[in-house]
Protein backbone atom coordinates (compact mmCIF):
# COMPACT_ATOMS: atom_id res chain seq x y z
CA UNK A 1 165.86 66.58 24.78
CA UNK A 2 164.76 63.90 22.27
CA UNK A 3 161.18 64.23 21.19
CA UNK A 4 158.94 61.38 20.39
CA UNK A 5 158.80 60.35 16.50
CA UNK A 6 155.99 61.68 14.60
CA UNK A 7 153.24 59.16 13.40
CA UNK A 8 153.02 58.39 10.02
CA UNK A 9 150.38 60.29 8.20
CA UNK A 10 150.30 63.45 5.77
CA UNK A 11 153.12 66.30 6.63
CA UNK A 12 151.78 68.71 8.28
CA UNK A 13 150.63 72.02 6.08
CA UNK A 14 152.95 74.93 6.09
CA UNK A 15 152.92 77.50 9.11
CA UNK A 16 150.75 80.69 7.22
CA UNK A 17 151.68 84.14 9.09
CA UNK A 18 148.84 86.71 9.00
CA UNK A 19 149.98 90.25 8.08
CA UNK A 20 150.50 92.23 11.60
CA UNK A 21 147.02 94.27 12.54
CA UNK A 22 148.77 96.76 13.46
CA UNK A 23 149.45 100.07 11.54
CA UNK A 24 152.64 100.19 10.04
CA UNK A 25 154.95 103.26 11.33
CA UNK A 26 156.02 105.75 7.99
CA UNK A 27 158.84 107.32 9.06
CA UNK A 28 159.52 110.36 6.88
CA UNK A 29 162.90 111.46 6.14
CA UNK A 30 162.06 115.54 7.06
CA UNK A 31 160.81 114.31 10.27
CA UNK A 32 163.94 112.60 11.51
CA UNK A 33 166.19 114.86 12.97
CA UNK A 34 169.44 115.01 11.89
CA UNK A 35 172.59 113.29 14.22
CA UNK A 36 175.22 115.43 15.19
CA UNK A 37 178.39 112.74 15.25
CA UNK A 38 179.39 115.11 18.69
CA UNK A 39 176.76 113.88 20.67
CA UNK A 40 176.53 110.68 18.86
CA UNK A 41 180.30 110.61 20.44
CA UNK A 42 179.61 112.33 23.50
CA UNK A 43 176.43 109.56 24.10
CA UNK A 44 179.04 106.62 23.78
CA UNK A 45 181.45 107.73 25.62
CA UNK A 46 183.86 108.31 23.00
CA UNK A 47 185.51 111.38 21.69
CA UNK A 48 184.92 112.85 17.58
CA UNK A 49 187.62 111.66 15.31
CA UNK A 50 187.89 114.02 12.38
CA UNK A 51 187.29 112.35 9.11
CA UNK A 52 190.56 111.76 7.37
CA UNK A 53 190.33 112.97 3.55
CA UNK A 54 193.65 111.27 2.53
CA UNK A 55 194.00 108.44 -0.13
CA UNK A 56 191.82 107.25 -2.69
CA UNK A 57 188.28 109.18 -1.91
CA UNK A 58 184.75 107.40 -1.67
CA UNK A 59 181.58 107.05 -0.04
CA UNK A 60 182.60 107.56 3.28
CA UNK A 61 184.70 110.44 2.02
CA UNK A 62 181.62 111.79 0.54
CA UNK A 63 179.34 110.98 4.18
CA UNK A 64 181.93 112.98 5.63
CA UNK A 65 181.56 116.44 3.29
CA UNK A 66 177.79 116.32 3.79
CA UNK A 67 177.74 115.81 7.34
CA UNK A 68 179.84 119.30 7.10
CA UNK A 69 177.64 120.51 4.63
CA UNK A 70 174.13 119.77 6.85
CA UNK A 71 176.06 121.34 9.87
CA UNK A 72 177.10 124.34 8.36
CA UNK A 73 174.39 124.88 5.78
CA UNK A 74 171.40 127.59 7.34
CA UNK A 75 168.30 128.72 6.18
CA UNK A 76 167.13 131.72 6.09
CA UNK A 77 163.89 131.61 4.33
CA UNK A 78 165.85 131.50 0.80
CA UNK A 79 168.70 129.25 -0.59
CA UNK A 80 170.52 128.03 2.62
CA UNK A 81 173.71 129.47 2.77
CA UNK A 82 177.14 128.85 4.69
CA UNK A 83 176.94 130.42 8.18
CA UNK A 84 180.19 131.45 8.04
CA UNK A 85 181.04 132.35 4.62
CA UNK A 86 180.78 136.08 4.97
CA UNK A 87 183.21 136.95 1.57
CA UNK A 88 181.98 135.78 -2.28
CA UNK A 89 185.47 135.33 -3.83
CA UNK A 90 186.01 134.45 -7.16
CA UNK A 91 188.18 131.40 -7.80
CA UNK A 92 189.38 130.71 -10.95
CA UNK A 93 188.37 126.52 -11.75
CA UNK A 94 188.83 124.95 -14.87
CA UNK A 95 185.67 123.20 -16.51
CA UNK A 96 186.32 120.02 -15.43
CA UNK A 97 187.22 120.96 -11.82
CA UNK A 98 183.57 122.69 -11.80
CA UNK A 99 182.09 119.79 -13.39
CA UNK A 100 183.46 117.47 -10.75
CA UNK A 101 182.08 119.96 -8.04
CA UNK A 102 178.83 119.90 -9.49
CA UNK A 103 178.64 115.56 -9.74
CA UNK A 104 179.80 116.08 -6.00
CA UNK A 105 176.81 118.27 -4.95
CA UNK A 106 174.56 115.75 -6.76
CA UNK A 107 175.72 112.68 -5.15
CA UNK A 108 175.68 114.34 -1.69
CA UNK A 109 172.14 115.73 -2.57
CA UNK A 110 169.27 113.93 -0.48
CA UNK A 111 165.50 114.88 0.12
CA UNK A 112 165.28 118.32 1.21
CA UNK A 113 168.94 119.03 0.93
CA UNK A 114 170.66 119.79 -2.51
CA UNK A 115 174.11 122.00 -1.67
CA UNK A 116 175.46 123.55 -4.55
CA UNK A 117 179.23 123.29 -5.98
CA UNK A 118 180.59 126.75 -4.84
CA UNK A 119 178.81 125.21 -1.33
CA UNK A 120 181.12 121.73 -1.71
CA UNK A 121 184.15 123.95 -2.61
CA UNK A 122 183.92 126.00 0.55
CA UNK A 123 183.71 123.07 2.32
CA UNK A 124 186.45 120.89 0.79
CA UNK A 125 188.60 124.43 0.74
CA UNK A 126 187.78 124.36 3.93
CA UNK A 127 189.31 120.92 4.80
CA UNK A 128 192.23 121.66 3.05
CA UNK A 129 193.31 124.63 5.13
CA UNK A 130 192.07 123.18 8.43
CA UNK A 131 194.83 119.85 7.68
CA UNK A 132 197.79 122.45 6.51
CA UNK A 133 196.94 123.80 10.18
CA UNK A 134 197.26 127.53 11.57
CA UNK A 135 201.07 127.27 11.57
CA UNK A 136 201.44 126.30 8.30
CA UNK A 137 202.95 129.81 6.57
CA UNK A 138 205.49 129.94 9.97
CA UNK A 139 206.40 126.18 9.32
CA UNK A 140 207.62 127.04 5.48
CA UNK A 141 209.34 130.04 6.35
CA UNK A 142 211.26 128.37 9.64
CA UNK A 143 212.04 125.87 7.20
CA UNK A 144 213.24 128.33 4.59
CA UNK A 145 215.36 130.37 6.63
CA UNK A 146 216.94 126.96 7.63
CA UNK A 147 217.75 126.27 4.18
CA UNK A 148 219.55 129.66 3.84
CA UNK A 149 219.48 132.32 0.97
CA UNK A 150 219.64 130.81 -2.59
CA UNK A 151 217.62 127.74 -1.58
């Protein structure tokens, strides 16, 4: 479609957009509920994929331990605590083991929500035992007897 030219003359001044009258909509972060990825899945059609914690680790790494930590974490009127974490066991770390916990609670911290490093241990403790799997101790002894005696 070919419009007709424009007549000479001065351009024409800029377009000037008004701000909106309406009221802008604040959002704040304690009143959005959290997602669980489940029925984020379960909404698409698709089935949860477990988040894979092998390689070199990073922010998605990170988004994965927290949504753990936000599903697991409960309050009950002090500290939230782990649900399911019904035994304090001490576990010997070295300093900088403990100080790497502690930079991972901080950069998972977010309004509201500040888990603490024994909190990110149970969880990535957690992960580690859940990818050895339940038959993990029958595996290494099958696999030992295999080998024979003096292995």
């Amino acid at each position: 479609m070919n419009h007709p030219p424009r007549p000479p003359g001065p351009p024409e001044p800029p377009l000037r957009v008004k701000d909106s009258t309406q009221p802008k909509i604040a959002i704040k972060p304690s009143t959005m509920p959290r997602l669980d990825p489940a029925e984020v899945a379960k909404a698409l059609g698709a089935t949860p994929a477990p988040a894979a914690v092998g390689g070199a680790k990073g922010p998605i790494t990170l988004f994965a331990v927290r949504q753990e930590l936000y599903r697991r974490l409960q309050s009950s009127g002090g500290r939230p605590g782990l649900a399911d974490a019904d035994k304090v066991a001490k576990v010997p770390v070295s300093e900088a083991q403990w100080k790497r916990l502690e930079e991972l609670a901080a950069a998972i911290a977010g309004p509201g929500f500040s888990p603490s490093a024994g909190q990110v241990a149970n969880v990535l403790l957690a992960h580690a035992l859940d990818t050895l799997g339940p038959d993990a101790v029958k595996e290494l002894a099958r696999k030992d007897q295999a080998a024979g005696p003096g292995a």
